[in-house]
C-alpha atoms as a PDB file:
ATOM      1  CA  UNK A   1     -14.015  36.209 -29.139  1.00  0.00           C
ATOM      2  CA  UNK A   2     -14.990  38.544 -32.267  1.00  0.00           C
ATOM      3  CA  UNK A   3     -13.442  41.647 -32.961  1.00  0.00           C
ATOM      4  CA  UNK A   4      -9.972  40.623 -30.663  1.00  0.00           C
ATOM      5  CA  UNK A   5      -8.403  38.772 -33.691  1.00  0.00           C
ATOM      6  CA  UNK A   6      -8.018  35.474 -31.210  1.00  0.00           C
ATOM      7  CA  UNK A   7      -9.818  32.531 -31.774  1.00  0.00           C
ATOM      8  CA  UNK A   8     -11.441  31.225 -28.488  1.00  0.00           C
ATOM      9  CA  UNK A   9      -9.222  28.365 -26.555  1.00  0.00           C
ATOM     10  CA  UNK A  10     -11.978  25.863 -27.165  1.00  0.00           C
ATOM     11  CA  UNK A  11     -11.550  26.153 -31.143  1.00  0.00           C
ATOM     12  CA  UNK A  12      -7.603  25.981 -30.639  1.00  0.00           C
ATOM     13  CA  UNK A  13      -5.588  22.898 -31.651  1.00  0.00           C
ATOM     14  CA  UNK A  14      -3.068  21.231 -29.081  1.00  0.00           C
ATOM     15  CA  UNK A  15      -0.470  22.363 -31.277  1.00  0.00           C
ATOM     16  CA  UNK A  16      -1.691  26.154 -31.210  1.00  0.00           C
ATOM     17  CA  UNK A  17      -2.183  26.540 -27.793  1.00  0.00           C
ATOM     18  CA  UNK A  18       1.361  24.905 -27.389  1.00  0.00           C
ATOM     19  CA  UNK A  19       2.723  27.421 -29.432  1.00  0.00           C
ATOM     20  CA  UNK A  20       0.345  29.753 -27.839  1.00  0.00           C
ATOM     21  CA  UNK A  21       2.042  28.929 -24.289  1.00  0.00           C
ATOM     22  CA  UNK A  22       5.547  29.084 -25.335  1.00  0.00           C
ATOM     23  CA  UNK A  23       5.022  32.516 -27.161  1.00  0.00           C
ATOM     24  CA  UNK A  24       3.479  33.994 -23.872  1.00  0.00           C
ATOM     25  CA  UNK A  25       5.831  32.525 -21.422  1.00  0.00           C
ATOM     26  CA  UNK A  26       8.305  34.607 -19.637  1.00  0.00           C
ATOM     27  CA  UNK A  27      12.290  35.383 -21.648  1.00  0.00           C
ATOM     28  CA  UNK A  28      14.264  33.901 -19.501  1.00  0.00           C
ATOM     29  CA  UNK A  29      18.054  35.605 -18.382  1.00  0.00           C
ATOM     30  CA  UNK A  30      19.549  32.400 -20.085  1.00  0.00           C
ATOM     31  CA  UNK A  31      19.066  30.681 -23.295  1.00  0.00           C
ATOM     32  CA  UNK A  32      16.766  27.686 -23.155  1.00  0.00           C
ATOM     33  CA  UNK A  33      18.869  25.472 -24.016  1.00  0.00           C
ATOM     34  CA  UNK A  34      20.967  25.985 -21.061  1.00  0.00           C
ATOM     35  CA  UNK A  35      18.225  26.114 -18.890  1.00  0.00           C
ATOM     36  CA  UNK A  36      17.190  22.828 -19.852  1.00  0.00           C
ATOM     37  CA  UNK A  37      20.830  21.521 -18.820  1.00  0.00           C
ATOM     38  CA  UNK A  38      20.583  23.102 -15.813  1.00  0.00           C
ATOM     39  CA  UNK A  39      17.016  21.576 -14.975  1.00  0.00           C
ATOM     40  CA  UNK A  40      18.347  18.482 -16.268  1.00  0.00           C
ATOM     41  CA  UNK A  41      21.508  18.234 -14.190  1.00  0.00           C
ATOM     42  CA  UNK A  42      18.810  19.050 -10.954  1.00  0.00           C
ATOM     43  CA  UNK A  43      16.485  16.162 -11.751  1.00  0.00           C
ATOM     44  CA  UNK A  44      19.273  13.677 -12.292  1.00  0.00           C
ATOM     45  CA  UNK A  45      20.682  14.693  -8.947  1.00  0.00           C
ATOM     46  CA  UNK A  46      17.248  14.510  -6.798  1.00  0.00           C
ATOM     47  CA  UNK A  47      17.227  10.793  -8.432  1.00  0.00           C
ATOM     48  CA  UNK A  48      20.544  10.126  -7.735  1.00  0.00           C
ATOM     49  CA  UNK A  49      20.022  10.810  -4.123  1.00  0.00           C
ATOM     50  CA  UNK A  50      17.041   9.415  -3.603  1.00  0.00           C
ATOM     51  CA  UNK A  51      18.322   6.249  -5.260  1.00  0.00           C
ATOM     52  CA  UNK A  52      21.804   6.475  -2.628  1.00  0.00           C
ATOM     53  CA  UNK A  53      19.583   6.931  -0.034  1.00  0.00           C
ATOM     54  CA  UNK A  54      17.751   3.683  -0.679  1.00  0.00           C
ATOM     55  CA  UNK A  55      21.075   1.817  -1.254  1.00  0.00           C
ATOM     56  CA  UNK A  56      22.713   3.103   1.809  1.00  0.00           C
ATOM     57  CA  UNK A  57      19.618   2.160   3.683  1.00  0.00           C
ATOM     58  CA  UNK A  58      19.658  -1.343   2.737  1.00  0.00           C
ATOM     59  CA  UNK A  59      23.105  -1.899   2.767  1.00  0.00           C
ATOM     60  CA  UNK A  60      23.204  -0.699   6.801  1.00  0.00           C
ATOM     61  CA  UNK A  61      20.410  -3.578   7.006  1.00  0.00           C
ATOM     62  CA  UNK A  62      22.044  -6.118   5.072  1.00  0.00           C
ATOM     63  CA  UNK A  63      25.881  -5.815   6.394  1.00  0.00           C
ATOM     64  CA  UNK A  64      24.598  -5.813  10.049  1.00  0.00           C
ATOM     65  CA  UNK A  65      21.597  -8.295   9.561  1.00  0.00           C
ATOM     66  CA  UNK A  66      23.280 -11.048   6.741  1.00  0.00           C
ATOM     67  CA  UNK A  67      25.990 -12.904   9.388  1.00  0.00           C
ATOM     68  CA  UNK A  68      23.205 -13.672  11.812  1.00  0.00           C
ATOM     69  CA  UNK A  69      20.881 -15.619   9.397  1.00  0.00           C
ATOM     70  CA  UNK A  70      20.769 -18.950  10.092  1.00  0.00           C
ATOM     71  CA  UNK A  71      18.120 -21.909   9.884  1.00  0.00           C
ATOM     72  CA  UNK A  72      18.127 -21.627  13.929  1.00  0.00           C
ATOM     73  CA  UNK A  73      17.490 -17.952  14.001  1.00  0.00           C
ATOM     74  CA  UNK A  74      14.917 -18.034  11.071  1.00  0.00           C
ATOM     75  CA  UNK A  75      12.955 -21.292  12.843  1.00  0.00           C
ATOM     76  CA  UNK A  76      13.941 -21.812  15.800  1.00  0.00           C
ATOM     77  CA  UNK A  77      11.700 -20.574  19.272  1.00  0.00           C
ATOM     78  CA  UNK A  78      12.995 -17.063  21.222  1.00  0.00           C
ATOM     79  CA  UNK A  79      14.400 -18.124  24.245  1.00  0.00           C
ATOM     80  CA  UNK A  80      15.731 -16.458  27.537  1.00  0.00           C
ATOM     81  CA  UNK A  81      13.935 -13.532  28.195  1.00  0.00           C
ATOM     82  CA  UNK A  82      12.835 -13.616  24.669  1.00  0.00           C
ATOM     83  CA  UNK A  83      15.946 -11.901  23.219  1.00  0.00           C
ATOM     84  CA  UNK A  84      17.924 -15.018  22.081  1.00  0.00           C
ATOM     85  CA  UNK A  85      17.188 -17.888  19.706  1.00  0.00           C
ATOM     86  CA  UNK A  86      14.875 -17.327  17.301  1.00  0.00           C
ATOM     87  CA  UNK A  87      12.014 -15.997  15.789  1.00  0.00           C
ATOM     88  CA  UNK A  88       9.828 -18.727  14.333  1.00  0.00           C
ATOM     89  CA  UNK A  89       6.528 -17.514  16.068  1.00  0.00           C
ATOM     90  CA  UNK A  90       7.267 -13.663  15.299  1.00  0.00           C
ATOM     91  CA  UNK A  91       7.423 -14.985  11.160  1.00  0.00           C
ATOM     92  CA  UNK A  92       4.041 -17.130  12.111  1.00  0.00           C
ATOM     93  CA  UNK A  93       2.088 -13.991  13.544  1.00  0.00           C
ATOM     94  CA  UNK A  94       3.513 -11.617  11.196  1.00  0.00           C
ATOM     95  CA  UNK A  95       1.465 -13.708   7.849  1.00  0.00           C
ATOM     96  CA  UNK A  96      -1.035 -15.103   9.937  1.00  0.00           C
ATOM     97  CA  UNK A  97      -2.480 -11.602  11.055  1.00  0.00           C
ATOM     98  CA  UNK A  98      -1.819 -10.105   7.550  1.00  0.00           C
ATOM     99  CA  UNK A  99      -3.436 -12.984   5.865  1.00  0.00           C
ATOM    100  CA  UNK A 100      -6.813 -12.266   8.278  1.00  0.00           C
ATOM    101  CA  UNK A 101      -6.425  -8.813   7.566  1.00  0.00           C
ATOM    102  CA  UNK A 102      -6.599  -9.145   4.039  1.00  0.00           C
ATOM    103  CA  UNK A 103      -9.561 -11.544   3.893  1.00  0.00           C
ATOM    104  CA  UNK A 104     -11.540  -9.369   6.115  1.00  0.00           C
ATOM    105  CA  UNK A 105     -10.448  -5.866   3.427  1.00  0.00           C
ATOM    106  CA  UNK A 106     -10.470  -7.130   0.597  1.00  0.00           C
ATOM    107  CA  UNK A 107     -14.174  -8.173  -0.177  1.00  0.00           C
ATOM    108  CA  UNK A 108     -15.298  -4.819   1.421  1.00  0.00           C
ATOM    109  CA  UNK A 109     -12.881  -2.841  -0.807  1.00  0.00           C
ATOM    110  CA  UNK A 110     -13.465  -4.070  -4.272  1.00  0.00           C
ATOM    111  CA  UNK A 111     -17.189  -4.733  -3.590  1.00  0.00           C
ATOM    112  CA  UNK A 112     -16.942  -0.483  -2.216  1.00  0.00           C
ATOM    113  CA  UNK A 113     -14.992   0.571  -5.462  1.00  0.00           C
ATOM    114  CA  UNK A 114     -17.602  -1.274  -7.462  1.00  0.00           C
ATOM    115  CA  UNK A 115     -20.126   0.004  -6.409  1.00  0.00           C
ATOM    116  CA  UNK A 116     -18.377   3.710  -7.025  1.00  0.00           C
ATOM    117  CA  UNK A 117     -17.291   3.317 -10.716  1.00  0.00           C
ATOM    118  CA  UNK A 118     -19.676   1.212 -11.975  1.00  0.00           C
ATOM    119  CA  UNK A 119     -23.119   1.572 -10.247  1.00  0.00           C
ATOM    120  CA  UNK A 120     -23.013   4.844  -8.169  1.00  0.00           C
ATOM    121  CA  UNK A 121     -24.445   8.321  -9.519  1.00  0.00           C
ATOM    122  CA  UNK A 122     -21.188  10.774  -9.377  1.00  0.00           C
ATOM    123  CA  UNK A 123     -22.163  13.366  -7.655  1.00  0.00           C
ATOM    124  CA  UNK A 124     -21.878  15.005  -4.315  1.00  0.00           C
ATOM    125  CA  UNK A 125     -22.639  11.859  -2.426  1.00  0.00           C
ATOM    126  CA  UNK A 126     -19.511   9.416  -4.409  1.00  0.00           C
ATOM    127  CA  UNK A 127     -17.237  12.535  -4.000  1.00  0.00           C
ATOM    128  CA  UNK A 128     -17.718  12.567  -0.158  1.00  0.00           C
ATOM    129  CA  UNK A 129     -17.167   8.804  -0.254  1.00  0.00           C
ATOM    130  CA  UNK A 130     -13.754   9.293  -2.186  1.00  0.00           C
ATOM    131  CA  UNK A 131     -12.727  12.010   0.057  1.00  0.00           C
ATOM    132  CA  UNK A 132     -13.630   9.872   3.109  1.00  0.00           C
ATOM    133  CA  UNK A 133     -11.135   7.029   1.865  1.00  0.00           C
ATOM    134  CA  UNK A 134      -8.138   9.270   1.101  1.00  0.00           C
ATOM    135  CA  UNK A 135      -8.131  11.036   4.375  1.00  0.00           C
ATOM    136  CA  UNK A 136      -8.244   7.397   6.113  1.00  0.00           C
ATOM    137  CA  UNK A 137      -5.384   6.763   4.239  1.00  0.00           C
ATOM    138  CA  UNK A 138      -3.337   9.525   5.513  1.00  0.00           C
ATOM    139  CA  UNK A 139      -4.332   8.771   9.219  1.00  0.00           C
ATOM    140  CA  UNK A 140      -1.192   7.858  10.907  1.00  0.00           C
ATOM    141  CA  UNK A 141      -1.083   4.355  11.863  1.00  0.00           C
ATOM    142  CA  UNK A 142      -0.857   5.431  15.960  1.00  0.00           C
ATOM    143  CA  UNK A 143      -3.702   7.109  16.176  1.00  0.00           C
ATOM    144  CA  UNK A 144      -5.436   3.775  14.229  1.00  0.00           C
ATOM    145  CA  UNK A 145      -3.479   1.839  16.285  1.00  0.00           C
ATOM    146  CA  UNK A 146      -5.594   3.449  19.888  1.00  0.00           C
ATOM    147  CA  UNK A 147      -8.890   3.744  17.667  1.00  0.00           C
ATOM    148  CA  UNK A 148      -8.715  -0.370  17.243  1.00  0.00           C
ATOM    149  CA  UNK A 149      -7.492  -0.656  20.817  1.00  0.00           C
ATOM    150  CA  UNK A 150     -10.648   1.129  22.216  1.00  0.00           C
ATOM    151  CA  UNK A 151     -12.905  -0.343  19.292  1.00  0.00           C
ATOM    152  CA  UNK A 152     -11.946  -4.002  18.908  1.00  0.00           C
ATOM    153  CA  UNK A 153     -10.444  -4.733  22.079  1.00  0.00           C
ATOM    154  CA  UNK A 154     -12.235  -3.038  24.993  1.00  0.00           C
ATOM    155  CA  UNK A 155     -15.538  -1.846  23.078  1.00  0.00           C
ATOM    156  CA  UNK A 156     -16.151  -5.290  21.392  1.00  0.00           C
ATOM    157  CA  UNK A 157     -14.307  -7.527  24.009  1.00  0.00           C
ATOM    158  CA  UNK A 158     -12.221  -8.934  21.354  1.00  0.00           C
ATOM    159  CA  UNK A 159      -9.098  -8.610  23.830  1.00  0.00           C
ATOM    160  CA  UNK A 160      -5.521  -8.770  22.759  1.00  0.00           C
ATOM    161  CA  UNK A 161      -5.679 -10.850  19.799  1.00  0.00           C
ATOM    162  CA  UNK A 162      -5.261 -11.519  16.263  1.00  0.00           C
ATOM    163  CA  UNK A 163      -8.897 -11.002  14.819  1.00  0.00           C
ATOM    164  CA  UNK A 164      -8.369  -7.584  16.422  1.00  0.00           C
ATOM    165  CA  UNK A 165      -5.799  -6.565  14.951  1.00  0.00           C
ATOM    166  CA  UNK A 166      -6.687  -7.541  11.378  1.00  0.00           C
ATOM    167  CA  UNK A 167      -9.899  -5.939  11.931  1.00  0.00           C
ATOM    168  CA  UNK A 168      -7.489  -2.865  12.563  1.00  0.00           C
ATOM    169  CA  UNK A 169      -5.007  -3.224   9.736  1.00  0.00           C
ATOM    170  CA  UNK A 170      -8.163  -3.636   7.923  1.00  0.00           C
ATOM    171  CA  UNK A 171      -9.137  -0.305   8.043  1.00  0.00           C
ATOM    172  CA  UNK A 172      -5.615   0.809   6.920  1.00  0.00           C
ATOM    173  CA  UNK A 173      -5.339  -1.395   3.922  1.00  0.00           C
ATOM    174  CA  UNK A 174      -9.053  -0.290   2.348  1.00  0.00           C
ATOM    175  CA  UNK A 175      -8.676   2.944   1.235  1.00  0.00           C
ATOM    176  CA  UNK A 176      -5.179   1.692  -0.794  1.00  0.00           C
ATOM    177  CA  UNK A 177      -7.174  -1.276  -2.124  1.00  0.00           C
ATOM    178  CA  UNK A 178     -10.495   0.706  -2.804  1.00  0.00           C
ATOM    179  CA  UNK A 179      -8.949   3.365  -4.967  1.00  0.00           C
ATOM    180  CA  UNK A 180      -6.836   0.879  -7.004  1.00  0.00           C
ATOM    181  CA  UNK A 181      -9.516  -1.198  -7.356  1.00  0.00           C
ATOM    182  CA  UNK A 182     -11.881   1.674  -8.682  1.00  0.00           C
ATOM    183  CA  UNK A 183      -8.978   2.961 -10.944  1.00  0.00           C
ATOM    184  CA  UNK A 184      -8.387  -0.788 -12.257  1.00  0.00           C
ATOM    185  CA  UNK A 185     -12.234  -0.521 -13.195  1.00  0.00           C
ATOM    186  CA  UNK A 186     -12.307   3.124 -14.803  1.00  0.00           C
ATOM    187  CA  UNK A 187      -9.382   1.997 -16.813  1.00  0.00           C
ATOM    188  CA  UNK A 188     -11.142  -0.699 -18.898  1.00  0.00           C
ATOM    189  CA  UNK A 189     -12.297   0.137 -21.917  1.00  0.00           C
ATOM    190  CA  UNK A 190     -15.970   1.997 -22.305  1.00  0.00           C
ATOM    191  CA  UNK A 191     -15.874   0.050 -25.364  1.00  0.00           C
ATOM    192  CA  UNK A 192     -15.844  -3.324 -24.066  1.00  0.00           C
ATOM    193  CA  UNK A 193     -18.927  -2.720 -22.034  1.00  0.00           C
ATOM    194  CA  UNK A 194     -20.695  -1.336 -25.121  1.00  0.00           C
ATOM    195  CA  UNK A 195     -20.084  -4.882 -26.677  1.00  0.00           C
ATOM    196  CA  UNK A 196     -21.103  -6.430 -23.927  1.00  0.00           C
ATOM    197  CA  UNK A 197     -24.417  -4.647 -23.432  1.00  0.00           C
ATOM    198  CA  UNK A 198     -25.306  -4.703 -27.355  1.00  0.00           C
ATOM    199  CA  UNK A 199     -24.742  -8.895 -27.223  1.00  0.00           C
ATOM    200  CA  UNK A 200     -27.791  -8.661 -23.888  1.00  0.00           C
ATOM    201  CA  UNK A 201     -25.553  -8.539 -21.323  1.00  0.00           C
ATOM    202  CA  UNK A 202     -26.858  -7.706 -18.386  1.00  0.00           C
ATOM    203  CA  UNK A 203     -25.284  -4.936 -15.715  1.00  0.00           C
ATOM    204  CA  UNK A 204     -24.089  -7.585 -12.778  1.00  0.00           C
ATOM    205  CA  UNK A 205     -22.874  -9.725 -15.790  1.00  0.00           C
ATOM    206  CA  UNK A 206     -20.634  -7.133 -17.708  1.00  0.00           C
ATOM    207  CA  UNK A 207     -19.113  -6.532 -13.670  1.00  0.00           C
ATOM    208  CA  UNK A 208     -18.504  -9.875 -13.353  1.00  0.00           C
ATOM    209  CA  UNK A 209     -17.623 -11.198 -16.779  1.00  0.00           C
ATOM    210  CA  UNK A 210     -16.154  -8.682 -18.373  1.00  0.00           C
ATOM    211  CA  UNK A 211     -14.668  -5.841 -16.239  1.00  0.00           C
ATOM    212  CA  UNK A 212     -13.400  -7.903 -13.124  1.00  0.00           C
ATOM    213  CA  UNK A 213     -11.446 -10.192 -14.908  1.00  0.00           C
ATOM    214  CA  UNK A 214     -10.163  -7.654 -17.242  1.00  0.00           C
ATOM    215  CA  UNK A 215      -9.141  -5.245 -14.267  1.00  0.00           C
ATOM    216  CA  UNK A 216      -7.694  -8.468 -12.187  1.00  0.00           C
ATOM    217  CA  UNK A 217      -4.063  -7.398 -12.777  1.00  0.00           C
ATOM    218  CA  UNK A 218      -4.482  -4.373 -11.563  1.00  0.00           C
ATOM    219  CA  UNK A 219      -6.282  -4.995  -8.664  1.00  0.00           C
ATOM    220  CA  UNK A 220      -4.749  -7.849  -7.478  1.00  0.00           C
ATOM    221  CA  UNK A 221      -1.238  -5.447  -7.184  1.00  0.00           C
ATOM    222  CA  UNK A 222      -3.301  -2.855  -5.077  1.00  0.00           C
ATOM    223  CA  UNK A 223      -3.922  -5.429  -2.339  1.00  0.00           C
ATOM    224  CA  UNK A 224      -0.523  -7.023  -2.601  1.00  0.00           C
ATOM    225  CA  UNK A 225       0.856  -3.284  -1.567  1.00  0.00           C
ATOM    226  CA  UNK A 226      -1.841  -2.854   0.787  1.00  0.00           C
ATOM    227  CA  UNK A 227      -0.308  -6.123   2.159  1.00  0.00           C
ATOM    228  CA  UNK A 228       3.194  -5.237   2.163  1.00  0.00           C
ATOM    229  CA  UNK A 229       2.137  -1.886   4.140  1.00  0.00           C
ATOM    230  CA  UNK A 230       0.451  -4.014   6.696  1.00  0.00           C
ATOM    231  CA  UNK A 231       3.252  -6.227   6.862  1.00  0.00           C
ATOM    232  CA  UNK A 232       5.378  -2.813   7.965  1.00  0.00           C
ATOM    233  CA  UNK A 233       3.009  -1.811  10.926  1.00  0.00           C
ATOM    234  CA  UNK A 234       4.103  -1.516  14.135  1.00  0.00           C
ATOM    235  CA  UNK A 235       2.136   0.769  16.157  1.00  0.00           C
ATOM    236  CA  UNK A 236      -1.358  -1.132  14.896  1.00  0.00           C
ATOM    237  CA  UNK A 237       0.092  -3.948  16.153  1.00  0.00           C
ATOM    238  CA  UNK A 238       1.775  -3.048  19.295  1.00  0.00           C
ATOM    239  CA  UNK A 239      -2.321  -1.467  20.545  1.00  0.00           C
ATOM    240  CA  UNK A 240      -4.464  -4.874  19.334  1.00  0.00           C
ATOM    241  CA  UNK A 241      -2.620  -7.884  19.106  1.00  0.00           C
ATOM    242  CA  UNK A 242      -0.440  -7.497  21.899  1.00  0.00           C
ATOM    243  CA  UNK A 243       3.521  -9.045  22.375  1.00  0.00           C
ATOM    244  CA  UNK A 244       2.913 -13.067  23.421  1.00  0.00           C
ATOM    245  CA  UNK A 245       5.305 -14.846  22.563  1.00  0.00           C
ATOM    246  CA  UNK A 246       3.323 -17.984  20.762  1.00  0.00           C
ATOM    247  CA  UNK A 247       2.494 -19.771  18.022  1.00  0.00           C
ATOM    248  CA  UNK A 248      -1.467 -18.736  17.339  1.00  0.00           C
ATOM    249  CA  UNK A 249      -3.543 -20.595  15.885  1.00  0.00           C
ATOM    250  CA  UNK A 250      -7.001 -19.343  16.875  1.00  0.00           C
ATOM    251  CA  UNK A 251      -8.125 -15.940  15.981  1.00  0.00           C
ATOM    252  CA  UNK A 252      -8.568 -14.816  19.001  1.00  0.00           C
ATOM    253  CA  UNK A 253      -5.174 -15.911  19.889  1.00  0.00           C
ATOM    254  CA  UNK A 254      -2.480 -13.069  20.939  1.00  0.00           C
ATOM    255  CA  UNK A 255       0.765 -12.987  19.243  1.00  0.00           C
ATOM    256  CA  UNK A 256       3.871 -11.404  18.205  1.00  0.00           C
ATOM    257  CA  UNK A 257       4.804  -9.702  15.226  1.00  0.00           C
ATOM    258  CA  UNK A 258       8.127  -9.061  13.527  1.00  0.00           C
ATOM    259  CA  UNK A 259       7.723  -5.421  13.612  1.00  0.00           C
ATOM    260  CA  UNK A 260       6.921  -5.514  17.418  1.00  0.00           C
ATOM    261  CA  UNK A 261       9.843  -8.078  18.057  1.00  0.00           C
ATOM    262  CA  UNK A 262      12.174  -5.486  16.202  1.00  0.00           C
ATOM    263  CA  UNK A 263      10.899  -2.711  18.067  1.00  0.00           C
ATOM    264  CA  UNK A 264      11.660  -4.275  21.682  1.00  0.00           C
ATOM    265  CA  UNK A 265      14.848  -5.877  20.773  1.00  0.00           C
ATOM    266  CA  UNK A 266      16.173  -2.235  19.620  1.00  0.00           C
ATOM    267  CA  UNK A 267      14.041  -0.409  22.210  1.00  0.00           C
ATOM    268  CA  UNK A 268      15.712  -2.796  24.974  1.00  0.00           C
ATOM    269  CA  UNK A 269      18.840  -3.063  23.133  1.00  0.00           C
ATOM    270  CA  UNK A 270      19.740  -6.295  25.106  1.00  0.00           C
ATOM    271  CA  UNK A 271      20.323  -8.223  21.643  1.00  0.00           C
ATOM    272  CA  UNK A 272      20.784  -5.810  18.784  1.00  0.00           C
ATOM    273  CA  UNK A 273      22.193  -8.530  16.340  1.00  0.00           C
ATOM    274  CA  UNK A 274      19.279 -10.245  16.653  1.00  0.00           C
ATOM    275  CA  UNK A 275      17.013  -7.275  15.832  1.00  0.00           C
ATOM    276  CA  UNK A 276      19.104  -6.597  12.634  1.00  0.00           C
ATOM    277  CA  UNK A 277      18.959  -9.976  11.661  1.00  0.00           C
ATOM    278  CA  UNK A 278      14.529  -9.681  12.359  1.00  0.00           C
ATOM    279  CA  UNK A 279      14.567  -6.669  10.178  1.00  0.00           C
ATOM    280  CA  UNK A 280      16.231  -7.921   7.637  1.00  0.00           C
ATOM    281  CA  UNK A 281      14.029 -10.834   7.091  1.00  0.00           C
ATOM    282  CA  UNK A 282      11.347  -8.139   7.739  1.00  0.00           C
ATOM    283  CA  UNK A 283      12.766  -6.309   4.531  1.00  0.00           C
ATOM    284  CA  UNK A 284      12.955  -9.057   2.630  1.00  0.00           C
ATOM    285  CA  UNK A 285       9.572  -9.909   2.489  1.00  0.00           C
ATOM    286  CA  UNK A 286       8.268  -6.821   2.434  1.00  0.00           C
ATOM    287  CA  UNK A 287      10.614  -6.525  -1.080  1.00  0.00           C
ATOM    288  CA  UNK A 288       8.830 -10.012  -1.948  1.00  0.00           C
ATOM    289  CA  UNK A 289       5.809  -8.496  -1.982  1.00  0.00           C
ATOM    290  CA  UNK A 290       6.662  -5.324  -3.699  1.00  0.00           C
ATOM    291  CA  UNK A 291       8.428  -7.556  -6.527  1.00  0.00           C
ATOM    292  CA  UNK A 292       5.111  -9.593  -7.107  1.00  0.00           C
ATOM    293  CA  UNK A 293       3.173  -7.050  -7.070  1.00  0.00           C
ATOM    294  CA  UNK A 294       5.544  -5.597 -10.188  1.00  0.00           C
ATOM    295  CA  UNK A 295       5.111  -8.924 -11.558  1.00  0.00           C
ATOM    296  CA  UNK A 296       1.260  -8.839 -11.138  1.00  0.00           C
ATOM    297  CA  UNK A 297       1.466  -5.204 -12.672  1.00  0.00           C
ATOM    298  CA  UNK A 298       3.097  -5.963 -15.858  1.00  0.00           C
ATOM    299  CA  UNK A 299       1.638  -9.026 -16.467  1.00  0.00           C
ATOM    300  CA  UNK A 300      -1.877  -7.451 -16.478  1.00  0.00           C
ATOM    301  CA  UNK A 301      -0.625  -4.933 -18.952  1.00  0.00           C
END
């Protein structure tokens, strides 16, 4: 701006407008240096707590859980009124739903993320689309829970089964795998598709050949913690696939999940050692998941 004696932000340096910040900012009542211990001290303790909180969490689990492991409990068949023995068919449900839940998100997600970062004009339209998926991602998992209920089980006569709810932890793991998947693809290298187009690569073949495979790491952990959160459902659950005790093997077969198990056991409390022990295994493969998804993560990097 001429005549001021300031040269306009856009001509500044980073290190000038640093400088520029720091000379503008506010004297504090204390010298900076102890204001930065004091800041210091507060971030250390916010991690600290979150970090005992976590411990203290799994520990309660663990200590009350661990002694009633067994080889019985983990495959043997609930017996009684369902409350004893053990929980064989819960484990069964529990992967088979998630693993039809995942082939039925997946392809949708990365072909819908696609589509956004690589093919889409950005603009109004790709905007709505990206707003659309984080607000379905914040919708709690009850009221998707009674929206697959009236949708896949009454709507589409699907009934109480497993196809119905996958279709409805479906719609809870897309958004989490969509905008990985698109941030996996906006993270590759411009460069690389520059090469790629200047050797006559076609658009569908620098997608497939080059940026896919490149972004595989990436995407590849979103839908392993998409899993692990669809592992963790109850409520979903509870509304589509219903609480039969049995071993499924058709689709449209009802079941029983380990989060739905847990929640009667404690809800009844007729056999709380058996619902620590069910949530324990439940937390350790949810932390399965979470630790290959780490593995996936650094390994793409």
């Amino acid at each position: 701006m001429a005549g001021t004696g300031s040269a306009p932000e856009t001509q500044l340096t980073s290190r000038e407008r640093i400088k520029r910040a720091l000379a503008n900012g506010k004297t504090g009542r204390i010298s900076k240096d102890a204001a930065n211990a004091v800041m210091l001290g507060v971030f250390r303790c916010a991690a600290y707590i979150t970090t005992l909180v976590l411990v203290a969490i799994i520990a309660y689990v663990v200590i009350n859980g661990a002694p009633h492991i067994s080889p019985d409990f983990i495959f043997g068949w609930p017996q009684g009124v369902n409350a004893e023995g053990g929980i064989w068919p819960t484990i069964v449900s529990t992967l088979y739903v998630t693993a039809l839940a995942m082939l039925i998100c997946t392809p949708i997600a990365v072909l819908a993320a696609v589509y956004l970062a690589e093919y889409a004009k950005q603009g109004r339209l790709v905007e709505t689309i990206r707003y659309a998926a984080d607000t379905l991602a914040s919708v709690p998992s009850i009221v998707m829970g009674l929206f697959g209920y009236a949708l896949f089980v009454e709507a589409m006569g699907l009934g109480l089964s497993m196809v119905s709810a996958a279709c409805a932890l479906a719609l809870l793991m897309l958004p989490i795998v969509m905008r990985t998947t698109e941030e996996a693809i906006r993270a590759v290298p411009r460069y690389i598709r520059w090469g790629a187009y200047g050797l006559g690569a076609t658009k569908w073949q620098v997608v497939s050949k080059i940026v896919l495979p490149s972004a595989f790491g990436r995407i590849a952990t979103g839908i392993v913690l998409a899993i692990g959160r669809a592992i963790g459902e109850t409520a979903v659950v509870l509304y589509t696939m219903g609480q039969a005790i049995n071993l499924p093997i058709s689709p449209l077969d009802s079941g029983r999940p380990m989060t739905v198990h847990l929640y009667l056991l404690a809800n009844d409390g007729i056999n709380m050692n058996a619902a620590y022990g069910t949530a324990l295994l439940l937390m350790l493969i949810i932390l399965a998941f979470n630790l290959f998804a780490r593995y996936l993560s650094r390994k793409s990097r």
